[in-house]
N, C-alpha and C. Protein backbone atom coordinates (compact mmCIF):
# COMPACT_ATOMS: atom_id res chain seq x y z
N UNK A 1 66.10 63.95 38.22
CA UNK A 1 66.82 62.73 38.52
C UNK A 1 67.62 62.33 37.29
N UNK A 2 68.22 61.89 37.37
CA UNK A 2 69.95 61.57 36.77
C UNK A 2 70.04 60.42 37.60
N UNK A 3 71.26 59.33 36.41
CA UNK A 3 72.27 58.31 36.73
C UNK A 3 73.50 58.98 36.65
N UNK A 4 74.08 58.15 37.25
CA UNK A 4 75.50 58.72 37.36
C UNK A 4 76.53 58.60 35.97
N UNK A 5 75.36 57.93 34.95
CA UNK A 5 76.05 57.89 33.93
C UNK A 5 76.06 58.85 32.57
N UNK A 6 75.46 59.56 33.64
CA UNK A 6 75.76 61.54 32.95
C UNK A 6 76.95 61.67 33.05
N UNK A 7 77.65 61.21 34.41
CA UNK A 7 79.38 61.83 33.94
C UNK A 7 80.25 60.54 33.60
N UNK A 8 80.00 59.41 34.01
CA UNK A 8 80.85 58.16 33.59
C UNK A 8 80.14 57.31 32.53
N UNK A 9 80.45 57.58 31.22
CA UNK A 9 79.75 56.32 30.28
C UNK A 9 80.11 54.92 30.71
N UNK A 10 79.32 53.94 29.36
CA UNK A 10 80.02 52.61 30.10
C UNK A 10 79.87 52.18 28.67
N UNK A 11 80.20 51.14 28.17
CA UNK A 11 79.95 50.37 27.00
C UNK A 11 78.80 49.77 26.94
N UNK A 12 77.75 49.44 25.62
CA UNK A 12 76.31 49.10 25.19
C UNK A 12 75.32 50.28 25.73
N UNK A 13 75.65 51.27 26.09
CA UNK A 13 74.82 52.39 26.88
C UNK A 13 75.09 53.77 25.99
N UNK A 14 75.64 53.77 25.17
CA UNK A 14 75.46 55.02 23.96
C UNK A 14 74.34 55.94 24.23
N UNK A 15 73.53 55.26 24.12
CA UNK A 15 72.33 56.56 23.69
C UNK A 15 71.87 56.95 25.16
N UNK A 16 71.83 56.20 26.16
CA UNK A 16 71.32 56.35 27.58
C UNK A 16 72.20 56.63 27.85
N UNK A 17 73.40 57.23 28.07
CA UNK A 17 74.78 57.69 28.66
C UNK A 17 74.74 59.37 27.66
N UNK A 18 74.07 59.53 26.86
CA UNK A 18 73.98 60.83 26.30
C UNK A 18 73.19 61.04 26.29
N UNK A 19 71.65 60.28 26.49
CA UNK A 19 70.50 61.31 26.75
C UNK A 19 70.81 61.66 28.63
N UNK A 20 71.80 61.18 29.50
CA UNK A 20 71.54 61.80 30.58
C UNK A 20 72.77 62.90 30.73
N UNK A 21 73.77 62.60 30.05
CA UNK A 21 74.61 64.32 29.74
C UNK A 21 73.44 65.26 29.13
N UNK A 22 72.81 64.54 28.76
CA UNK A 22 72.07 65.99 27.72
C UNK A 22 71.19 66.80 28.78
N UNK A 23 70.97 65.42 29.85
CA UNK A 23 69.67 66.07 30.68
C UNK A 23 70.23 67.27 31.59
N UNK A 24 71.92 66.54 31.91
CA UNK A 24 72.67 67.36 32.76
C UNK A 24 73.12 68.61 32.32
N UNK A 25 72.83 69.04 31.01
CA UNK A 25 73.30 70.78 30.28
C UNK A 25 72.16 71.05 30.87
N UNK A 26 71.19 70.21 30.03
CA UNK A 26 70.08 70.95 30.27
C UNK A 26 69.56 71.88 31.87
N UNK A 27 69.79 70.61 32.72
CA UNK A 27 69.22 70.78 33.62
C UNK A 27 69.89 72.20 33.95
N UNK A 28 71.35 72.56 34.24
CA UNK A 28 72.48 73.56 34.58
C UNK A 28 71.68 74.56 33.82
N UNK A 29 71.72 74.29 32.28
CA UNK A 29 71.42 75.61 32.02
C UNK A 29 70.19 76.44 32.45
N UNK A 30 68.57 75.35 32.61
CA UNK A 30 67.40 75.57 32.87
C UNK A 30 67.96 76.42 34.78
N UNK A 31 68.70 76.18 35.61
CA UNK A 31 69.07 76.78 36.95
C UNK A 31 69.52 78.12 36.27
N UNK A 32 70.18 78.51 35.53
CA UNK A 32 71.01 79.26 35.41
C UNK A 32 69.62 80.99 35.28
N UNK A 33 69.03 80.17 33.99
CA UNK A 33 67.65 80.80 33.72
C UNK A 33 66.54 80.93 34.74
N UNK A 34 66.36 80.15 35.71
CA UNK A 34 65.55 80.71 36.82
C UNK A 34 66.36 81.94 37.52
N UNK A 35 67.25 81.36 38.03
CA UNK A 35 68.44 82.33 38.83
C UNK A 35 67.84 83.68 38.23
N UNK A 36 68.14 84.13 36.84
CA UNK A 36 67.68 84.86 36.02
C UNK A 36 66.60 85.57 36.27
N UNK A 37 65.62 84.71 35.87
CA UNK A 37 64.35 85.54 35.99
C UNK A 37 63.58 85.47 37.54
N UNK A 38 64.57 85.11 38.39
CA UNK A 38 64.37 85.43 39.87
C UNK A 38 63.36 84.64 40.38
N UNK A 39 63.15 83.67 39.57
CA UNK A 39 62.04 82.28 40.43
C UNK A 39 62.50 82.14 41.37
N UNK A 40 61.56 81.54 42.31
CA UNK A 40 62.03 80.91 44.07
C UNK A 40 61.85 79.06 43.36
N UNK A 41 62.63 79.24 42.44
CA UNK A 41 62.59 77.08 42.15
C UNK A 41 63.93 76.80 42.07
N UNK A 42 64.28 75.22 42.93
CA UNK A 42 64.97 75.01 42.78
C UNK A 42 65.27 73.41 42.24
N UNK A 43 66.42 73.16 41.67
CA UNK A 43 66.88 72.36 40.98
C UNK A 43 67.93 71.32 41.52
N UNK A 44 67.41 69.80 41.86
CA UNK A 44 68.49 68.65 42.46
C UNK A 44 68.67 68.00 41.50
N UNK A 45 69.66 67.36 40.95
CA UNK A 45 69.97 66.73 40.58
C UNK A 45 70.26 65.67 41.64
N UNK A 46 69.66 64.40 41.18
CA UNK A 46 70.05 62.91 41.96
C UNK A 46 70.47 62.05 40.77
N UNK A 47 71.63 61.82 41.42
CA UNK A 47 72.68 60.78 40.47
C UNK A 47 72.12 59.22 41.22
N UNK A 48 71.57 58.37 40.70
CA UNK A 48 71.55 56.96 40.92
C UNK A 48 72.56 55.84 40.28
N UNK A 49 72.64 54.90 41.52
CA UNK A 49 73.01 53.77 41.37
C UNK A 49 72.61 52.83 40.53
N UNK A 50 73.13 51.62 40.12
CA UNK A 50 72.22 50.67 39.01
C UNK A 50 71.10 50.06 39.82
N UNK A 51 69.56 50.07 39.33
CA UNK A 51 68.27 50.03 40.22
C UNK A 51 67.80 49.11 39.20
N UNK A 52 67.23 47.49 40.12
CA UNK A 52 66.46 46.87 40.17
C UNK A 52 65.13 47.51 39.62
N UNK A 53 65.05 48.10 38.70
CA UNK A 53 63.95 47.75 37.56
C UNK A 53 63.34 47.02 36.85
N UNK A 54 62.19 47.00 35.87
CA UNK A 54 61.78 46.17 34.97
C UNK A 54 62.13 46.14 33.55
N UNK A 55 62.95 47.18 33.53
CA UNK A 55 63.57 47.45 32.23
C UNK A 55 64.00 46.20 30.91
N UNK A 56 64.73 45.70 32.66
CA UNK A 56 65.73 44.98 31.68
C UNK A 56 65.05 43.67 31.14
N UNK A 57 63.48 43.36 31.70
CA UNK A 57 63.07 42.61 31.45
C UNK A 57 62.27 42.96 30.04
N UNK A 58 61.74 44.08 29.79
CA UNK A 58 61.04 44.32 28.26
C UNK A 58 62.06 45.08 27.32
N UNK A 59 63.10 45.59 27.93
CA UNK A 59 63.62 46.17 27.25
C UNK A 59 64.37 45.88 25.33
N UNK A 60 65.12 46.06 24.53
CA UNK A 60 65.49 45.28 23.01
C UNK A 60 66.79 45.44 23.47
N UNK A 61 67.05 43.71 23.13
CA UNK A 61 68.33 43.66 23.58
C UNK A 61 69.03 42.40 22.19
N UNK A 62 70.12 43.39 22.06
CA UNK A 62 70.93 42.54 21.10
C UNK A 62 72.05 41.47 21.32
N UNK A 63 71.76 41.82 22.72
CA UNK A 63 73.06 41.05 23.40
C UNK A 63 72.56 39.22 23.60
N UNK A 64 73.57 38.78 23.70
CA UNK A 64 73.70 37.06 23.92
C UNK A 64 72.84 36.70 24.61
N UNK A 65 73.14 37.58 25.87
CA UNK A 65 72.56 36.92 27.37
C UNK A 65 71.35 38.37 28.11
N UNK A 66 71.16 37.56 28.81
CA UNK A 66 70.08 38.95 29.59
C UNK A 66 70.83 39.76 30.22
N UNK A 67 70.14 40.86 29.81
CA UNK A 67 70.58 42.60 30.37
C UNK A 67 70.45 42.52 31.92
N UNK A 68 71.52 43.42 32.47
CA UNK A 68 70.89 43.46 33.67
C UNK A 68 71.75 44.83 34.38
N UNK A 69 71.74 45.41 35.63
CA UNK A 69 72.19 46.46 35.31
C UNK A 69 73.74 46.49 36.31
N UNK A 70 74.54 47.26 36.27
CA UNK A 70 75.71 46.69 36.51
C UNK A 70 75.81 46.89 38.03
N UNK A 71 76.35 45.38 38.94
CA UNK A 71 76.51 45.16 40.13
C UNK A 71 77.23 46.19 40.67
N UNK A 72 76.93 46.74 41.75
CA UNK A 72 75.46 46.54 42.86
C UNK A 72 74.53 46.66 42.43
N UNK A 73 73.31 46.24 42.48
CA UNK A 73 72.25 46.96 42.21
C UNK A 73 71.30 47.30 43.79
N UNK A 74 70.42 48.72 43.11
CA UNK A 74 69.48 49.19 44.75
C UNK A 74 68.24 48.79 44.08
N UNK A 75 67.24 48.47 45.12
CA UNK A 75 65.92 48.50 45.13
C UNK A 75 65.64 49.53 44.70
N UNK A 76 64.19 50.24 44.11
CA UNK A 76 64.05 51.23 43.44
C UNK A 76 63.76 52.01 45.10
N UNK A 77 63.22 52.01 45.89
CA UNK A 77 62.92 52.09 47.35
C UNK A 77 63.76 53.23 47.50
N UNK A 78 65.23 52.81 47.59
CA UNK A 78 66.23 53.37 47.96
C UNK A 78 66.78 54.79 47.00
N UNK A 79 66.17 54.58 45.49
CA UNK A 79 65.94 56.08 44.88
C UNK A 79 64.50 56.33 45.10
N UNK A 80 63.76 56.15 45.10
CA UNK A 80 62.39 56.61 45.73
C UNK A 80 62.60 57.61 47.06
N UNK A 81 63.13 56.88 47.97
CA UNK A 81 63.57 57.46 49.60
C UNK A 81 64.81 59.17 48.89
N UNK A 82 65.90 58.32 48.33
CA UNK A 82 66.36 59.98 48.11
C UNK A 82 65.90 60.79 47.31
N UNK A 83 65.18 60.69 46.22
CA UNK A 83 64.31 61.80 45.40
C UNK A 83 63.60 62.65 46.49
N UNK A 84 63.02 61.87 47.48
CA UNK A 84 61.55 62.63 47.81
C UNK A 84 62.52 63.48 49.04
N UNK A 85 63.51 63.26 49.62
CA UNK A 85 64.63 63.78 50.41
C UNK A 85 64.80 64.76 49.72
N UNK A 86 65.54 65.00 48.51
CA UNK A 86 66.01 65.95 47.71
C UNK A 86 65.34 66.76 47.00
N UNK A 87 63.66 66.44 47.42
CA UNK A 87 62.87 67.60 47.43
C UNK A 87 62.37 68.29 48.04
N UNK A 88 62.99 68.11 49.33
CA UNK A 88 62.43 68.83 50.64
C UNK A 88 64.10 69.61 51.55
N UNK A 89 65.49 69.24 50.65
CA UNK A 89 65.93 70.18 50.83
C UNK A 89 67.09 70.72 49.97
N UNK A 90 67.74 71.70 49.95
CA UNK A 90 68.08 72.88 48.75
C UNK A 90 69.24 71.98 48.53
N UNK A 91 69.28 71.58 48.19
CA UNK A 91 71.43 70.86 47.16
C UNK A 91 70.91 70.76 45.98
N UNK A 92 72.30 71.44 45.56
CA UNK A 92 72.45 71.11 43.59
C UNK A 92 72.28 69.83 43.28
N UNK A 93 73.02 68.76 43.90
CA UNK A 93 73.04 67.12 43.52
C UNK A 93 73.16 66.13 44.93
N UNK A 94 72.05 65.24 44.72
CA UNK A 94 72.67 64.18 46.15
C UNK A 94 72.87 62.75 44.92
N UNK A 95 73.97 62.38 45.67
CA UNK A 95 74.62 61.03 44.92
C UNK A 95 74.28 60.06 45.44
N UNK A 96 73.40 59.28 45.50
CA UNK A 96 72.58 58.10 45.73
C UNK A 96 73.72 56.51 45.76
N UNK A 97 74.63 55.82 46.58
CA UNK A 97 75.42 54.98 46.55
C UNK A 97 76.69 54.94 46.10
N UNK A 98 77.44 54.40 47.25
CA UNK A 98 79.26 54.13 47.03
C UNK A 98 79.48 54.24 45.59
N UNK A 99 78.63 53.25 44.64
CA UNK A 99 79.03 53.42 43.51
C UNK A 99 78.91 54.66 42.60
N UNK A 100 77.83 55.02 43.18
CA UNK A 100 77.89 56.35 42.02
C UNK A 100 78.95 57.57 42.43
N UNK A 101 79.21 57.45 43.45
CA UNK A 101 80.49 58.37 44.14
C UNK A 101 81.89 57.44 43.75
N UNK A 102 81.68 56.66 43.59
CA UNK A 102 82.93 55.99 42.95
C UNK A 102 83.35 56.17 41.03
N UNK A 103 82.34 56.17 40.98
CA UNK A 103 82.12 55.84 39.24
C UNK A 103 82.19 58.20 38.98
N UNK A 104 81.76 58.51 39.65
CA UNK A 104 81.82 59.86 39.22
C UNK A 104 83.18 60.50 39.26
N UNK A 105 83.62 60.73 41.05
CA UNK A 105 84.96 60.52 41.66
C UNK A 105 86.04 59.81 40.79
N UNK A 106 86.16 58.59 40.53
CA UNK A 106 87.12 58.17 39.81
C UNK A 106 87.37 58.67 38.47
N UNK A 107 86.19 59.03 37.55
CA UNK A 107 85.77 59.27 36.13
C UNK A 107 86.88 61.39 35.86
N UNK A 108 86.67 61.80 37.44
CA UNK A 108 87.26 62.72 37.53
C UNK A 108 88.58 62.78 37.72
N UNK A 109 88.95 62.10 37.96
CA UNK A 109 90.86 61.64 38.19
C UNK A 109 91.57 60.74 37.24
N UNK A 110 90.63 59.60 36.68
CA UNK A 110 91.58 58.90 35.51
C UNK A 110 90.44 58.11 34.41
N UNK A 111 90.27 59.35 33.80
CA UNK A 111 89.04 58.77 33.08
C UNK A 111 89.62 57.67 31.89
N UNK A 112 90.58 57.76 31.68
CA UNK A 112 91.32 56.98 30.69
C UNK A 112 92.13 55.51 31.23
N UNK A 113 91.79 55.44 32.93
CA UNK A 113 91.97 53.78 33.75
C UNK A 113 90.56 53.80 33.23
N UNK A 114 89.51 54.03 33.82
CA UNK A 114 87.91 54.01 33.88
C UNK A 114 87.16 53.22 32.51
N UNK A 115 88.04 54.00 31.22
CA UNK A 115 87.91 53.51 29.68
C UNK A 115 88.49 51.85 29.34
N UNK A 116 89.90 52.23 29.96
CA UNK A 116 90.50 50.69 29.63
C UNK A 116 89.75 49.54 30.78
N UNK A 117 89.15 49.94 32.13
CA UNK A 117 88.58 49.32 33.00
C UNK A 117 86.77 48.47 32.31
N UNK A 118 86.54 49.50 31.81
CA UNK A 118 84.75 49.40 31.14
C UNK A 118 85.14 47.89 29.98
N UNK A 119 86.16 48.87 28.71
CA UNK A 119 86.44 48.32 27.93
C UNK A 119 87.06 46.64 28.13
N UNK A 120 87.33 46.33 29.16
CA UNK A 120 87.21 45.09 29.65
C UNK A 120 86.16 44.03 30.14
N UNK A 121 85.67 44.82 31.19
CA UNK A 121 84.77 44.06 32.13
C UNK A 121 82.96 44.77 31.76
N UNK A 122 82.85 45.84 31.53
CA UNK A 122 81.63 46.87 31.16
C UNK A 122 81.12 45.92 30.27
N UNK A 123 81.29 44.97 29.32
CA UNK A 123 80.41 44.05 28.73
C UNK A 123 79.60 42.71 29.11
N UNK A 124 80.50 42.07 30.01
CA UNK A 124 79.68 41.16 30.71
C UNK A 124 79.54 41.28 31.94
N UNK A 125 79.46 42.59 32.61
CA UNK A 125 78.74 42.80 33.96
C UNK A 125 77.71 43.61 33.69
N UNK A 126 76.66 43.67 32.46
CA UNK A 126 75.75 43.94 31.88
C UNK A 126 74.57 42.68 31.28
N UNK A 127 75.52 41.65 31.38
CA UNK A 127 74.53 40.70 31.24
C UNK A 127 74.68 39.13 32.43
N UNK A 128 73.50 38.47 32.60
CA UNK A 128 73.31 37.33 33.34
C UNK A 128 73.79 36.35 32.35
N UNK A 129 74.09 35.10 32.90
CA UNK A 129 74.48 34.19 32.63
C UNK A 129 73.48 33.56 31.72
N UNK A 130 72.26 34.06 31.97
CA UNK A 130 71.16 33.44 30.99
C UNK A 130 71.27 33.65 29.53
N UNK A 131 70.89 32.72 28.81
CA UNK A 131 70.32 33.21 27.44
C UNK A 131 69.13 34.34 27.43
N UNK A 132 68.98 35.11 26.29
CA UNK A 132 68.02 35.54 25.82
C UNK A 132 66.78 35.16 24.99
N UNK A 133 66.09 35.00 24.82
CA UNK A 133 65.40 34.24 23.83
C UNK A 133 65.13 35.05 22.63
N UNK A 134 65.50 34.72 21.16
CA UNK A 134 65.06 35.79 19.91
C UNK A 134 63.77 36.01 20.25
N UNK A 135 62.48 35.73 20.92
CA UNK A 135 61.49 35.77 20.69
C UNK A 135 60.85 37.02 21.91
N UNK A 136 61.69 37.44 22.14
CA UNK A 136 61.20 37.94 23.44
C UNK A 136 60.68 39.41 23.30
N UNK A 137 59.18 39.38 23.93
CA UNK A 137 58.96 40.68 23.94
C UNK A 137 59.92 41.69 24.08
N UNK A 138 59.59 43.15 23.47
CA UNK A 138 60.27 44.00 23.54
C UNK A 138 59.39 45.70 24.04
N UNK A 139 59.82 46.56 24.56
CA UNK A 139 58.70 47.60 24.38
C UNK A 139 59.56 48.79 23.66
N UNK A 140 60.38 48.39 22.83
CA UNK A 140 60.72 49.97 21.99
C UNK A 140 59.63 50.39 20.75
N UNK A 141 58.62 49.82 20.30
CA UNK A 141 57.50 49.86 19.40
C UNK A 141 56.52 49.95 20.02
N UNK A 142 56.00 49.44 21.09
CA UNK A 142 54.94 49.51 21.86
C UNK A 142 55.32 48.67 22.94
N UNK A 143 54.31 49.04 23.91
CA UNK A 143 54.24 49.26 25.54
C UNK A 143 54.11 47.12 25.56
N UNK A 144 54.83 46.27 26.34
CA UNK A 144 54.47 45.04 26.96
C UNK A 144 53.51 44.62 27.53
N UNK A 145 52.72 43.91 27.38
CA UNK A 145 51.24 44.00 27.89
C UNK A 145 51.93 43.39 29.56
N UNK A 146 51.03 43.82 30.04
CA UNK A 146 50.82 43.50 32.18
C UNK A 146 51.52 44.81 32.35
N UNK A 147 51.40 44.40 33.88
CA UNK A 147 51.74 45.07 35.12
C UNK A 147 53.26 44.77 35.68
N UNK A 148 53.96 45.03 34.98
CA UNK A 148 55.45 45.09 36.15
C UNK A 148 56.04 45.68 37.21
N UNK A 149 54.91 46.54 37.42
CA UNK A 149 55.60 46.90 38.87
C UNK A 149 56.91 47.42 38.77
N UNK A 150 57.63 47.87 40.01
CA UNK A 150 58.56 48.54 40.39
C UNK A 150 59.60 47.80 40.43
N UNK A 151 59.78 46.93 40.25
CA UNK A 151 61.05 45.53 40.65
C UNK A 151 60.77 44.84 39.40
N UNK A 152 62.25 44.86 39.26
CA UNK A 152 63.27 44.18 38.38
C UNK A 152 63.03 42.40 38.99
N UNK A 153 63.70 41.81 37.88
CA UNK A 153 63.97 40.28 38.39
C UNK A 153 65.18 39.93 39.36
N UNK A 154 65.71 41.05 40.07
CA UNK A 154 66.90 41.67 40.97
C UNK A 154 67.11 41.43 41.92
N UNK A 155 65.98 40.70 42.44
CA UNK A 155 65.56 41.48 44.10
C UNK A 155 66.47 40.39 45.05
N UNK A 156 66.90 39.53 44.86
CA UNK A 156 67.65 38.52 45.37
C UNK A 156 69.33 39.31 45.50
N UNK A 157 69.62 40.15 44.95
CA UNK A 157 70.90 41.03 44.67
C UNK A 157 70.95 42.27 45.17
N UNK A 158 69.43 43.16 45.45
CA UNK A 158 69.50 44.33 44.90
C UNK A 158 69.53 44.54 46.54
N UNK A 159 70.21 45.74 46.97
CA UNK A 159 70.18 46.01 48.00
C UNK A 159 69.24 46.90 48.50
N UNK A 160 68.75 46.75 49.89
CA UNK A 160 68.03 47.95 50.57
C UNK A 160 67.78 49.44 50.92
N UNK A 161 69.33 49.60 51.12
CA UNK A 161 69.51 50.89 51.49
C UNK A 161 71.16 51.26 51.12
N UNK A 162 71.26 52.81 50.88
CA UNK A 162 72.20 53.40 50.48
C UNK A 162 73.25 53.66 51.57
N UNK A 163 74.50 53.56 51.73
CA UNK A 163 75.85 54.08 52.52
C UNK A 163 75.79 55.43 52.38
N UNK A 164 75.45 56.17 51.24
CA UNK A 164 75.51 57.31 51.15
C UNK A 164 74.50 58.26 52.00
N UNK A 165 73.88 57.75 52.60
CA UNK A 165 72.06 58.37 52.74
C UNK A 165 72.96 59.15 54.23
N UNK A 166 73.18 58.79 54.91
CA UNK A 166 73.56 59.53 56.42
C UNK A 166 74.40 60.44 55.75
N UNK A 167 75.81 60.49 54.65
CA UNK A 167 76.75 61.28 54.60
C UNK A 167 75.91 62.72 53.70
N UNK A 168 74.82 62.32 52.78
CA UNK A 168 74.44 62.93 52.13
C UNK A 168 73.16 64.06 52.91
N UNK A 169 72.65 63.43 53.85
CA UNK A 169 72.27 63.88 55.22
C UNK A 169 72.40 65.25 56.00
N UNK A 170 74.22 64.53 56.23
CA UNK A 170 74.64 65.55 57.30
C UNK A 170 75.96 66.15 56.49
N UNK A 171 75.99 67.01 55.76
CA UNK A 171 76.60 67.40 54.97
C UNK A 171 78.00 68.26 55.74
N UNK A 172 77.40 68.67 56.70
CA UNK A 172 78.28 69.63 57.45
C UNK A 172 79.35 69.10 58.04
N UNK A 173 79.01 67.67 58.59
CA UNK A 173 79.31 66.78 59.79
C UNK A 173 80.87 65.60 58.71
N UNK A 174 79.81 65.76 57.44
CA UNK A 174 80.51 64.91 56.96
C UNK A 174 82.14 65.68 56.27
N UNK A 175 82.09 66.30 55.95
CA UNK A 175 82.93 67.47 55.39
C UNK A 175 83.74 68.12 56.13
N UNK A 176 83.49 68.11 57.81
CA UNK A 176 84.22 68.07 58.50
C UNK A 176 85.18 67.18 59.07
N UNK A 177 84.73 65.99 59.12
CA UNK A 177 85.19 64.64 59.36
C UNK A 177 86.14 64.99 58.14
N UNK A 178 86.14 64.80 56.80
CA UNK A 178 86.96 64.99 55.86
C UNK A 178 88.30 65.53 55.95
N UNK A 179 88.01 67.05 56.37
CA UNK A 179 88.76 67.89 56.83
C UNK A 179 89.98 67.10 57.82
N UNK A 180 89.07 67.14 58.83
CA UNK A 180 90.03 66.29 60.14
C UNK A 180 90.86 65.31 59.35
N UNK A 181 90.45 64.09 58.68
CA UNK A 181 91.08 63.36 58.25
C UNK A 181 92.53 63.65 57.25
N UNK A 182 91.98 64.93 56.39
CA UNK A 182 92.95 65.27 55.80
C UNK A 182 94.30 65.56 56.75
N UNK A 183 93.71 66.41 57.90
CA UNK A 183 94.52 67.46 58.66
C UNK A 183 95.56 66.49 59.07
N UNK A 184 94.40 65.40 60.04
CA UNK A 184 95.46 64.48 60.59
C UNK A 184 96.59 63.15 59.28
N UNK A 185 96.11 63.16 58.81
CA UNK A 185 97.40 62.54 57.56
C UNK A 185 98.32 63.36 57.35
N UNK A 186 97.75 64.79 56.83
CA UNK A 186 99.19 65.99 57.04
C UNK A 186 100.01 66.01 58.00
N UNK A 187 99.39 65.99 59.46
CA UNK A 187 100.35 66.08 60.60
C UNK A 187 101.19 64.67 60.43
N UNK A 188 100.67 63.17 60.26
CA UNK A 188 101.50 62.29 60.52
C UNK A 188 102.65 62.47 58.50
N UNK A 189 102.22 62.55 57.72
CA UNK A 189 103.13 62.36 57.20
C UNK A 189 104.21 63.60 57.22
N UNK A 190 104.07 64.81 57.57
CA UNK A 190 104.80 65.62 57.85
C UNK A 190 105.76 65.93 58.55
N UNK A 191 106.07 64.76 59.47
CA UNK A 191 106.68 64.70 60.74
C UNK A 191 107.56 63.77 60.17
């Protein structure tokens, strides 16, 4: 599992925007090496959406206001549901929400709108309107004492379920539809 911010960075995300490129060599190259030595294993990559976690609640944050992760956000549910999908059947990558097919997709056509786009707005659609408090636990030294559970302070925002989940599904169905669509725009603007 992968964010989608293996292929689209964003601003305040440095080190988490390159430990998941790193995961993504890795991962390619680790396929390449089974292929190799003729294992029957195979390798998904799932790109996620921004997920209603607890992160952002222990996480060290230098910023003004509270972290949070950038709108939309999914219930963790909704990567839970496609992981366990994408281990029961063979694709290189399933892309988990509009956004992460947007943010990848776009990052591939004008990565330099995408830069001047982040470099604008990528700073305060990272944080809530709240203050932070200097005093606030952190877990980069050690673990936050309790139980946080699976949910973020999100859940009022975070959505249920993915747009992507049927297209990612029916792969055949969808790719055809594509097709058609293309075909038929060719015929009308061609005329």
């Amino acid at each position: 599992m992968r964010a989608a911010l293996a292929y689209r960075w964003i601003p305040l995300q440095a080190a988490y925007c390159g430990a998941k490129h790193a995961i993504a060599g890795f991962t390619d190259s680790l396929r390449t090496e089974l292929i190799h030595d003729g294992k029957n294993i195979h390798l998904t990559m799932v790109q996620l959406p921004a997920m209603n976690t607890p992160q952002f609640t222990w996480c060290r944050s230098r910023m003004p206001r509270h972290p949070q992760p950038v709108p939309p956000i999914f219930q963790p549910e909704v990567a839970a549901e496609r992981i366990v999908w994408a281990s029961h059947h063979n694709r290189r990558e399933v892309f988990v929400g509009v956004p992460t097919v947007v943010a990848i997709e776009a990052n591939k056509v004008a990565p330099g709108r995408a830069d001047y786009y982040l470099g604008r707005t990528g700073f305060d659609s990272q944080q809530t309107n709240e203050a932070v408090s200097k005093n606030r636990a952190d877990n980069l030294f050690e673990p936050v004492p309790g139980d946080f559970g699976a949910h973020g302070v999100f859940g009022q925002q975070a959505h249920e379920a993915a747009a992507t989940t049927w297209l990612s599904e029916h792969k055949g169905l969808t790719a055809l539809a594509g097709v058609a669509t293309l075909g038929a725009l060719a015929f009308v603007f061609t005329k």
